[in-house]
PDB file of N, CA and C in Angstrom:
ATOM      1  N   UNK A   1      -6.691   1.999  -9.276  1.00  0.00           N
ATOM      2  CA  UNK A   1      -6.648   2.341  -7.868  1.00  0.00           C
ATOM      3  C   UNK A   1      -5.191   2.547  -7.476  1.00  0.00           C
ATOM      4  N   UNK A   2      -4.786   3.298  -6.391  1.00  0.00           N
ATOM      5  CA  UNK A   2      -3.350   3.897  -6.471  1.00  0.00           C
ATOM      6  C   UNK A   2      -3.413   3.252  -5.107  1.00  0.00           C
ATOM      7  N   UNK A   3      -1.995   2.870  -4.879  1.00  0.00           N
ATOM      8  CA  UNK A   3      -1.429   1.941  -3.261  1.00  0.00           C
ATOM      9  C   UNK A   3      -1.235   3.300  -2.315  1.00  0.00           C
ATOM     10  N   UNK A   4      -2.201   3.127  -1.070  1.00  0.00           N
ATOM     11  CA  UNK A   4      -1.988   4.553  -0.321  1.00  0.00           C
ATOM     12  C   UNK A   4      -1.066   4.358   0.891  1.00  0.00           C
ATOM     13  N   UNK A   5      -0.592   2.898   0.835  1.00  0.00           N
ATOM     14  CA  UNK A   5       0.264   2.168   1.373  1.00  0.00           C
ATOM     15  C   UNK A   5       1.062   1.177   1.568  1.00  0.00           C
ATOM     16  N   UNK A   6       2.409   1.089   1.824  1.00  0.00           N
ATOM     17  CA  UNK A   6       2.437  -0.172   1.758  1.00  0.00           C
ATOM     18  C   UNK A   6       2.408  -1.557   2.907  1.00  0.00           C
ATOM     19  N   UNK A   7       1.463  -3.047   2.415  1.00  0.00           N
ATOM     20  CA  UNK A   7       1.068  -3.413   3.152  1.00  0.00           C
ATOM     21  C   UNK A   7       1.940  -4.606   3.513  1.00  0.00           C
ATOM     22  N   UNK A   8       2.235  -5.276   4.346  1.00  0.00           N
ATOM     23  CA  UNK A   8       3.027  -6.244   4.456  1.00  0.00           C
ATOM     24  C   UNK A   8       2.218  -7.536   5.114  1.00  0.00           C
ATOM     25  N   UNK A   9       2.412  -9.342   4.692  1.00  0.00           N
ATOM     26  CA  UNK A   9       1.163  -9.886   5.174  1.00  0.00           C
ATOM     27  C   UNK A   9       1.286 -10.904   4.143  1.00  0.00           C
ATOM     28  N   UNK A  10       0.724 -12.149   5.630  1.00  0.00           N
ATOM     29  CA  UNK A  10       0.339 -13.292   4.668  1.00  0.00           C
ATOM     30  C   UNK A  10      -1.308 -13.163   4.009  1.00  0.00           C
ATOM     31  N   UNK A  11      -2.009 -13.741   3.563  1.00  0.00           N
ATOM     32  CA  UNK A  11      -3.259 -13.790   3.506  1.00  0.00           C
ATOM     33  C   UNK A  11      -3.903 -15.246   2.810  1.00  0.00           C
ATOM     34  N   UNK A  12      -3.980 -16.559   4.104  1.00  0.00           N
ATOM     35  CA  UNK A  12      -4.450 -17.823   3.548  1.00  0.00           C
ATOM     36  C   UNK A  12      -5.769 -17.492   3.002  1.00  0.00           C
ATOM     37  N   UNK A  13      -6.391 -18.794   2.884  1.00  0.00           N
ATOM     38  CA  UNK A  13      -7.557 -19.305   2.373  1.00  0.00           C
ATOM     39  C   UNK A  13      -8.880 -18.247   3.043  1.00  0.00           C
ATOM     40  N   UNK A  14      -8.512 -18.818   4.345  1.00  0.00           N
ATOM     41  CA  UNK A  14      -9.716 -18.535   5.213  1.00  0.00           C
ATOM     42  C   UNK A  14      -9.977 -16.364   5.451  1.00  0.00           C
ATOM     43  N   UNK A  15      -8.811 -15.679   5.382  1.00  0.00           N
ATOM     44  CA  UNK A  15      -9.017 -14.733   5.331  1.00  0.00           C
ATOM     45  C   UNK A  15      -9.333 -13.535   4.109  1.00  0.00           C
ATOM     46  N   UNK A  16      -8.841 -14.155   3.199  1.00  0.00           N
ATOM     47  CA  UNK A  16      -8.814 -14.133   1.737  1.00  0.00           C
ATOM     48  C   UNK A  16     -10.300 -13.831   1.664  1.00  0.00           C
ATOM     49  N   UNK A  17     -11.384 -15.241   2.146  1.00  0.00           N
ATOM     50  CA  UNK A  17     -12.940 -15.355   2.102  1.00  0.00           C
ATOM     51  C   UNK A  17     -13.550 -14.181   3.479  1.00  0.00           C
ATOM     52  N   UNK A  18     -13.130 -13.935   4.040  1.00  0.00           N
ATOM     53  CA  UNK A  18     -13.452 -13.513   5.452  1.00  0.00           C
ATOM     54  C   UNK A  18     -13.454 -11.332   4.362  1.00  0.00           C
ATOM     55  N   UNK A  19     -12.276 -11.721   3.933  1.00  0.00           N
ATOM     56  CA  UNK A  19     -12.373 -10.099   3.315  1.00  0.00           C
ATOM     57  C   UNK A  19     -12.769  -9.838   2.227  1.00  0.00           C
ATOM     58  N   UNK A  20     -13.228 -10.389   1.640  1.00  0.00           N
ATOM     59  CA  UNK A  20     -14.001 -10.586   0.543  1.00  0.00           C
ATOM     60  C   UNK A  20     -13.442 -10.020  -0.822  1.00  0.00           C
ATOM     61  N   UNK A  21     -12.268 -10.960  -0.413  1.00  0.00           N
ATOM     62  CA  UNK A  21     -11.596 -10.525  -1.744  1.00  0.00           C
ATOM     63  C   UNK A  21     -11.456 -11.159  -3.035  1.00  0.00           C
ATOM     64  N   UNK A  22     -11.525 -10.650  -4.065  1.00  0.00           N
ATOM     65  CA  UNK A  22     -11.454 -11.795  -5.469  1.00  0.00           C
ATOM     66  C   UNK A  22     -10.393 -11.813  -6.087  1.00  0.00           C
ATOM     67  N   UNK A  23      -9.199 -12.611  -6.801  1.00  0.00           N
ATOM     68  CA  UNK A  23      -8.641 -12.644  -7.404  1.00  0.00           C
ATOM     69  C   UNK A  23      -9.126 -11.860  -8.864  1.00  0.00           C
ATOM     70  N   UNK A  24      -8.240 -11.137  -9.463  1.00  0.00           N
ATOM     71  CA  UNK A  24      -8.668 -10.226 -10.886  1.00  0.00           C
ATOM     72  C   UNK A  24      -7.446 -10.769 -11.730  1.00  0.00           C
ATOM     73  N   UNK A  25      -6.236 -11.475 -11.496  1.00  0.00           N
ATOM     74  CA  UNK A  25      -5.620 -11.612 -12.768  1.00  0.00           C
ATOM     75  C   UNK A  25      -3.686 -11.540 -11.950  1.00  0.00           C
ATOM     76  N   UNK A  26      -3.220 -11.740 -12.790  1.00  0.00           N
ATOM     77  CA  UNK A  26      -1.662 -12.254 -12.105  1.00  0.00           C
ATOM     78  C   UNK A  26      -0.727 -10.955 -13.453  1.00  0.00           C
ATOM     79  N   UNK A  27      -0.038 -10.195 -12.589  1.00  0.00           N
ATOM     80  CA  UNK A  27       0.376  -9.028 -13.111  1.00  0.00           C
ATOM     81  C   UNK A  27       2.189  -9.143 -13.199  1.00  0.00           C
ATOM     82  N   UNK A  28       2.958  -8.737 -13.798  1.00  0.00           N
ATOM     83  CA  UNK A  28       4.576  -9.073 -13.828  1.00  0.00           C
ATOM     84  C   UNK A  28       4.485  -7.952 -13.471  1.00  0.00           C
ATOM     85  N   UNK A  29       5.484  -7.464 -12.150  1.00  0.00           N
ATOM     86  CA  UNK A  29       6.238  -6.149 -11.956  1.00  0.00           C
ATOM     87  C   UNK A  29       7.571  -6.366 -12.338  1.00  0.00           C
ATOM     88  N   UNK A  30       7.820  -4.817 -12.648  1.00  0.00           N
ATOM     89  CA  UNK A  30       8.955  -4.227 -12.944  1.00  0.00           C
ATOM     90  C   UNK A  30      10.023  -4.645 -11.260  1.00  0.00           C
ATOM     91  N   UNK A  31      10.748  -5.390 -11.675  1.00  0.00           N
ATOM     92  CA  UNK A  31      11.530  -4.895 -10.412  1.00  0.00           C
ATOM     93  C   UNK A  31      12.252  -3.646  -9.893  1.00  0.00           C
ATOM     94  N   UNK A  32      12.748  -3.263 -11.158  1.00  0.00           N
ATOM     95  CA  UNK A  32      13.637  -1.944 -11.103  1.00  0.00           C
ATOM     96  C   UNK A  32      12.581  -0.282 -10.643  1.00  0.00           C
ATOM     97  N   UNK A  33      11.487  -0.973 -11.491  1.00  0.00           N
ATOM     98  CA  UNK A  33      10.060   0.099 -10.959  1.00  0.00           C
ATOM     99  C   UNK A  33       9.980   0.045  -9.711  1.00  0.00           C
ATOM    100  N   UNK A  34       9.968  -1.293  -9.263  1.00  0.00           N
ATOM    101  CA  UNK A  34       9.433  -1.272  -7.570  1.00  0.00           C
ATOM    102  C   UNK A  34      10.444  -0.772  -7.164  1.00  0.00           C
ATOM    103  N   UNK A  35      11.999  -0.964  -7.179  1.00  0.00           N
ATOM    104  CA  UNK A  35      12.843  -0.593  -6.132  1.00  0.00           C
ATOM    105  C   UNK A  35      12.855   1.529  -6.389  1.00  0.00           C
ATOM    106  N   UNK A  36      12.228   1.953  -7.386  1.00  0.00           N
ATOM    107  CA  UNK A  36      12.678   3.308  -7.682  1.00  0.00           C
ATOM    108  C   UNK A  36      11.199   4.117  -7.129  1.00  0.00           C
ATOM    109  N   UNK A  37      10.000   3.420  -7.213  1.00  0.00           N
ATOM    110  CA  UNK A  37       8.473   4.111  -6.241  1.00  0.00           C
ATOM    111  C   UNK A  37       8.919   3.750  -5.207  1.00  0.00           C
ATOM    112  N   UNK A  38       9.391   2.405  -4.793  1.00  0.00           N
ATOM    113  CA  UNK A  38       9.327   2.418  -3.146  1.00  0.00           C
ATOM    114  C   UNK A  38      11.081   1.662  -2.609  1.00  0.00           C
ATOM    115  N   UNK A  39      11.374   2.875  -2.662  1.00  0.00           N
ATOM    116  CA  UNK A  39      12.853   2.480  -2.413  1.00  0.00           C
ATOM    117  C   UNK A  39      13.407   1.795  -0.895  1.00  0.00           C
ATOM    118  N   UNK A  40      12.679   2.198   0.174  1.00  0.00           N
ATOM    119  CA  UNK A  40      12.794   1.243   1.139  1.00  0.00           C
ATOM    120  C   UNK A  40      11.751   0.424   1.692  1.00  0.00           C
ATOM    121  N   UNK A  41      11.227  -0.437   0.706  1.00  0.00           N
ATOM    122  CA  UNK A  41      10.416  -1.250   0.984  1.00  0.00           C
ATOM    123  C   UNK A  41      11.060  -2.475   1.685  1.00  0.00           C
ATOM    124  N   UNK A  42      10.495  -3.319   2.586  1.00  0.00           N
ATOM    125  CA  UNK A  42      10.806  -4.353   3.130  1.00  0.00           C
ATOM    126  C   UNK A  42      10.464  -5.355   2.393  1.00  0.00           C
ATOM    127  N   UNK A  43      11.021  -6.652   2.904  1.00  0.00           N
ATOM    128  CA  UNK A  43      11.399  -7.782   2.264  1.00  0.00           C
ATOM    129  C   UNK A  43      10.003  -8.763   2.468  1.00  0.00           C
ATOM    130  N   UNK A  44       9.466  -8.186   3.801  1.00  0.00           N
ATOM    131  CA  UNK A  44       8.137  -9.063   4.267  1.00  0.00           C
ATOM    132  C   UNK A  44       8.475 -10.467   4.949  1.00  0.00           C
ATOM    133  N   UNK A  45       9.572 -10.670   5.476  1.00  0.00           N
ATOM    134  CA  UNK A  45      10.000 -12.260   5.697  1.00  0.00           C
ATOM    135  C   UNK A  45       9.517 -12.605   6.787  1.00  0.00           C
ATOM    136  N   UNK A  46       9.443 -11.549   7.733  1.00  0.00           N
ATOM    137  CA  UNK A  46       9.131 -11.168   9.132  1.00  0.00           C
ATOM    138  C   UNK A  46       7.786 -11.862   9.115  1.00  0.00           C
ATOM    139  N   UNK A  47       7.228 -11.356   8.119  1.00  0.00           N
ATOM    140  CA  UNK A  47       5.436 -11.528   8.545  1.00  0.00           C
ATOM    141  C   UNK A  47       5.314 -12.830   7.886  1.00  0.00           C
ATOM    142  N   UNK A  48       5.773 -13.109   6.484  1.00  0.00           N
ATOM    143  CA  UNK A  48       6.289 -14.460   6.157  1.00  0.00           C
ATOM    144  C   UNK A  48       6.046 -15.871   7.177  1.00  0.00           C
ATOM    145  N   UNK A  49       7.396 -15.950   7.495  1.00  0.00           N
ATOM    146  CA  UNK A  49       7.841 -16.421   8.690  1.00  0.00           C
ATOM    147  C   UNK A  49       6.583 -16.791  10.034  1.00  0.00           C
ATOM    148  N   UNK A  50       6.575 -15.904  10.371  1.00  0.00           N
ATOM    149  CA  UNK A  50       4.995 -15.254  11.929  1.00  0.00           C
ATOM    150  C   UNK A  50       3.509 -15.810  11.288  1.00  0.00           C
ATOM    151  N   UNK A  51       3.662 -15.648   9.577  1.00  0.00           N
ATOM    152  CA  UNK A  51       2.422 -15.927   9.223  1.00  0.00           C
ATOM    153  C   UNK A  51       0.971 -14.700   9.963  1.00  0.00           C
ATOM    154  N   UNK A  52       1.961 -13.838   9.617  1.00  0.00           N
ATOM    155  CA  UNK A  52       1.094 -12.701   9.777  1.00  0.00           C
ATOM    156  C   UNK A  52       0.417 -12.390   8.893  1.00  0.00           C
ATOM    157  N   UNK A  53      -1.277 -11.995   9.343  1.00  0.00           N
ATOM    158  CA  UNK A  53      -1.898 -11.680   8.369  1.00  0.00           C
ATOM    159  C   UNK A  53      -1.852 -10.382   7.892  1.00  0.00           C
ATOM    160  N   UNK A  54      -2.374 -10.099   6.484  1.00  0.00           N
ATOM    161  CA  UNK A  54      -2.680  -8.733   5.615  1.00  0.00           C
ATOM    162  C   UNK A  54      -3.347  -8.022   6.457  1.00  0.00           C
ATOM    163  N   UNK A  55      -4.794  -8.358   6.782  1.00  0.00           N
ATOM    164  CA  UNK A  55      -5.560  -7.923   7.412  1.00  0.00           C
ATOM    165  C   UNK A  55      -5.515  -7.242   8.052  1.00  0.00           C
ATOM    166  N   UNK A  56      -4.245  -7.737   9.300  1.00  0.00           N
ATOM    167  CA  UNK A  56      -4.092  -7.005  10.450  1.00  0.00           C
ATOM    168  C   UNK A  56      -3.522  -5.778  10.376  1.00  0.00           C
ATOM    169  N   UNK A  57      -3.047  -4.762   9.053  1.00  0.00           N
ATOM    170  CA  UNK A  57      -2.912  -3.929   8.840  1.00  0.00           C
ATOM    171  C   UNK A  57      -4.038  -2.528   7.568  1.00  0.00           C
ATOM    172  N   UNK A  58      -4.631  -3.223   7.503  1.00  0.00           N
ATOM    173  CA  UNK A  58      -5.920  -2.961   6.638  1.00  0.00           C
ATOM    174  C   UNK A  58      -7.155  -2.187   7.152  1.00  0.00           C
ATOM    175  N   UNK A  59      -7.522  -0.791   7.192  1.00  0.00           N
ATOM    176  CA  UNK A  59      -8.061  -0.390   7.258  1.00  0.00           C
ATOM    177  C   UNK A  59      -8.578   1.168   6.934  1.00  0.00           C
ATOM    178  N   UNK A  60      -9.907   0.989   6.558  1.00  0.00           N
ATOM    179  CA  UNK A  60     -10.166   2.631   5.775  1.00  0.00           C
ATOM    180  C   UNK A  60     -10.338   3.911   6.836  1.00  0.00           C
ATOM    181  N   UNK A  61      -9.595   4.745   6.503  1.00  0.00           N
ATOM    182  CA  UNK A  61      -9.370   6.339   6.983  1.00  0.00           C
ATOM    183  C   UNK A  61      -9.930   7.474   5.712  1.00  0.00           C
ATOM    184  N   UNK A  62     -10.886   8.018   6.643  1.00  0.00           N
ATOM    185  CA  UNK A  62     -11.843   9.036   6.123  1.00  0.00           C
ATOM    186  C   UNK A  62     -11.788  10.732   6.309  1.00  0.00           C
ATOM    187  N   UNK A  63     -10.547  10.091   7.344  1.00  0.00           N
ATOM    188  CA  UNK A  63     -10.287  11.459   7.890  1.00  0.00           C
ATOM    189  C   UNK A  63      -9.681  12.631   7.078  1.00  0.00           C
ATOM    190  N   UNK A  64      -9.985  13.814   7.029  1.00  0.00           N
ATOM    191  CA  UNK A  64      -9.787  14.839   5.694  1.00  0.00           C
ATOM    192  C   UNK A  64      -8.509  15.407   6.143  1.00  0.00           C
ATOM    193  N   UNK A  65      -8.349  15.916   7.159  1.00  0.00           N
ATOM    194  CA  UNK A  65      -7.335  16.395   7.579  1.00  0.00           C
ATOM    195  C   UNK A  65      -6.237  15.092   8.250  1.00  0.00           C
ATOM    196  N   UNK A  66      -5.741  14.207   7.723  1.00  0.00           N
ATOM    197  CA  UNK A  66      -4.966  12.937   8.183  1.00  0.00           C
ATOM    198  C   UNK A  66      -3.440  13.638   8.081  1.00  0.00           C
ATOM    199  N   UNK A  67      -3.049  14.308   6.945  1.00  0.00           N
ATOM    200  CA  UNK A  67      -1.335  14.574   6.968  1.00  0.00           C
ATOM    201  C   UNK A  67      -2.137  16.602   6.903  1.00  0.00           C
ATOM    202  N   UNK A  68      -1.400  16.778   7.770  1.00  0.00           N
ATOM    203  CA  UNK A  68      -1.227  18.574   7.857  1.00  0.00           C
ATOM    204  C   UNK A  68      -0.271  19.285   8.607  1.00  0.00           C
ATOM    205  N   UNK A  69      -0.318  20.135   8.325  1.00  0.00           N
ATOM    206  CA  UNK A  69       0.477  21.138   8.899  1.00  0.00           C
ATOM    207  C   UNK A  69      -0.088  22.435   9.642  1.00  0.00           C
ATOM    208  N   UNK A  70       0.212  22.969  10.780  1.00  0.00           N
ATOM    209  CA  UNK A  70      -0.033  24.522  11.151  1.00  0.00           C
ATOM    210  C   UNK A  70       0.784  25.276  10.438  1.00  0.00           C
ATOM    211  N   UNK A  71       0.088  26.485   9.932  1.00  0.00           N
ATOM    212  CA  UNK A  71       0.960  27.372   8.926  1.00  0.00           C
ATOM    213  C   UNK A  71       1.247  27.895  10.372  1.00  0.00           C
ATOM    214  N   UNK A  72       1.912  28.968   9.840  1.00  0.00           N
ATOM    215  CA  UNK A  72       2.856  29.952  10.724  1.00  0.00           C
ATOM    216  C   UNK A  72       1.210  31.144  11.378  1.00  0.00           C
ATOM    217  N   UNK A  73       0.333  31.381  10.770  1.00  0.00           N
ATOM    218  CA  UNK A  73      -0.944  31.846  11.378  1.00  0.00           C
ATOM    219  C   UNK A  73      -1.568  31.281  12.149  1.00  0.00           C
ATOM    220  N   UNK A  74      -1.362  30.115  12.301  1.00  0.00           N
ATOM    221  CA  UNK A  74      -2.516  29.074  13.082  1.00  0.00           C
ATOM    222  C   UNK A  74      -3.351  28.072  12.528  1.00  0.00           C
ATOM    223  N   UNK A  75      -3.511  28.556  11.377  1.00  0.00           N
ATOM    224  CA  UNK A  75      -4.197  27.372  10.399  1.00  0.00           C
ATOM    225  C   UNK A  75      -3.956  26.210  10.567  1.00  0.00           C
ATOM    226  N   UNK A  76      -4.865  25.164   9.841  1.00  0.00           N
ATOM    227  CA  UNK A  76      -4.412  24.133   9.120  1.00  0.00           C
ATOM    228  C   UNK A  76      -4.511  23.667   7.881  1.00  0.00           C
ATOM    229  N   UNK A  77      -3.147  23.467   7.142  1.00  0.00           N
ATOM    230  CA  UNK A  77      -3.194  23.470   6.260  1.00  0.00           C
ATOM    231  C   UNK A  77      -2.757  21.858   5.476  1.00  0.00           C
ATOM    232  N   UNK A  78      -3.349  21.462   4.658  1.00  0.00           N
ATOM    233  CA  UNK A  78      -3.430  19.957   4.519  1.00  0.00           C
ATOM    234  C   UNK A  78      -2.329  19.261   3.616  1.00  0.00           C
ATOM    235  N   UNK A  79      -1.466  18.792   3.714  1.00  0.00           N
ATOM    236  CA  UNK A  79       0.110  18.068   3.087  1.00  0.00           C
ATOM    237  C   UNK A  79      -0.619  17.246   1.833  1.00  0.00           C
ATOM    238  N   UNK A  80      -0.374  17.427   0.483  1.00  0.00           N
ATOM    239  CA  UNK A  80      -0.546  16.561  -0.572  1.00  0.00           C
ATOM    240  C   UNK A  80       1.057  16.341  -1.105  1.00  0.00           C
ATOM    241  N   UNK A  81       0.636  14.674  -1.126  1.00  0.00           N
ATOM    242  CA  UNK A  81       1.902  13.934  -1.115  1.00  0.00           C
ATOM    243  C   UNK A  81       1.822  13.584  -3.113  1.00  0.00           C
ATOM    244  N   UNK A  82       2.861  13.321  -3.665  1.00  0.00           N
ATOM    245  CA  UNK A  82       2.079  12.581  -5.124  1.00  0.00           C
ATOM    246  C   UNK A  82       1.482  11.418  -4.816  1.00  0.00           C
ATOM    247  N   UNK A  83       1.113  11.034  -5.619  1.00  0.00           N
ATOM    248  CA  UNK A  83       0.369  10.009  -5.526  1.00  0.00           C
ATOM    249  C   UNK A  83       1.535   8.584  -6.083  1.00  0.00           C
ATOM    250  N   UNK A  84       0.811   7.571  -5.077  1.00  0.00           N
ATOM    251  CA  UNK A  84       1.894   6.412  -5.138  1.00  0.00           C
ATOM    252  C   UNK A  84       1.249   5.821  -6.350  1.00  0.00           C
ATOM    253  N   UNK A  85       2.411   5.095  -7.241  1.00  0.00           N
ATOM    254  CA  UNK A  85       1.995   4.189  -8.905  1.00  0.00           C
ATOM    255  C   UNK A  85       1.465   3.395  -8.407  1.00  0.00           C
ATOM    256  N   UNK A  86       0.271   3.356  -9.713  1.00  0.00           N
ATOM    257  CA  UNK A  86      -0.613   2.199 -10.021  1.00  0.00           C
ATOM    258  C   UNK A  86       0.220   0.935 -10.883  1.00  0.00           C
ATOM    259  N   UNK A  87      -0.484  -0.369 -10.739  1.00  0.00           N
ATOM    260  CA  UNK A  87      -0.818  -1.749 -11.395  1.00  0.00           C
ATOM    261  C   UNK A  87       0.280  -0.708 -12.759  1.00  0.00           C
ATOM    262  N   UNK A  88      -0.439  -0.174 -13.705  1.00  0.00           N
ATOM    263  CA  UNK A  88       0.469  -0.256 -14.722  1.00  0.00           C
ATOM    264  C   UNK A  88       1.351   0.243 -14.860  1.00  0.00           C
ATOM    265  N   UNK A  89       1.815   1.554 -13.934  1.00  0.00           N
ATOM    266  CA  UNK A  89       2.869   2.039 -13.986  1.00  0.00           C
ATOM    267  C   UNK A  89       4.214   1.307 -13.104  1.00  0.00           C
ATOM    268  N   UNK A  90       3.974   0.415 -12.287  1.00  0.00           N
ATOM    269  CA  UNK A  90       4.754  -1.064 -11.829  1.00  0.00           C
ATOM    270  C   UNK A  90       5.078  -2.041 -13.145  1.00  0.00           C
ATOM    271  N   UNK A  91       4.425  -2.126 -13.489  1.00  0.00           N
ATOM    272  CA  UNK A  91       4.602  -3.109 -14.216  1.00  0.00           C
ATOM    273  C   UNK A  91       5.409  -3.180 -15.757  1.00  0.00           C
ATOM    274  N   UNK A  92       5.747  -4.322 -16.368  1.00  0.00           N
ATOM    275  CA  UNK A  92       6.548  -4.808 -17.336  1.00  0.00           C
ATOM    276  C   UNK A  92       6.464  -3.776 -18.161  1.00  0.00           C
ATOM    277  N   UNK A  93       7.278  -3.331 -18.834  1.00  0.00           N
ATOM    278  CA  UNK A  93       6.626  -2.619 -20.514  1.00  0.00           C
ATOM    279  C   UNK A  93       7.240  -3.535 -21.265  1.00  0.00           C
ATOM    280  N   UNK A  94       5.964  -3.567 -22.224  1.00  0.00           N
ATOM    281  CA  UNK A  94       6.234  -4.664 -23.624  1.00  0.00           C
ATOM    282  C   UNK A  94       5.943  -4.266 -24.575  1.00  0.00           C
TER     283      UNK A  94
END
């Protein structure tokens, strides 16, 4: 699955169960990977700190036309971005 964003966020016990999420396994990133896909990523201390949840930024968009453009005719024409790295392309090489 590819990150279509990035999310910032605590996520205790109780919301963890509330979103029905499962733990799958504990992964080593690349640091140097992360800083070169997402070069101004934040630190997260903010939400840290506030104890802000994940959640509160979490939600699915279906919408087809979400990033576009009007051509110079009137159209619309739809922006494909690359696609942001997956789990293994973050991660360690060994």
């Amino acid at each position: 699955m590819r990150w279509a964003a990035t999310i910032y966020g605590t996520c205790n016990p109780a919301h963890f169960k509330k979103l029905e999420l499962t733990e799958v396994g504990v992964f080593q990133l690349d640091p140097a990977r992360i800083d070169h896909f997402f070069p101004h990523l934040a630190t997260g201390i903010i939400q840290a700190v506030g104890d802000i949840s994940i959640a509160n930024g979490m939600e699915l968009d279906t919408r087809e036309m979400r990033h576009a453009w009007r051509r110079p005719d009137g159209k619309l024409e739809r922006i494909v971005y690359p696609p942001a790295p997956n789990l293994l392309e973050l991660g360690v090489v060994q």
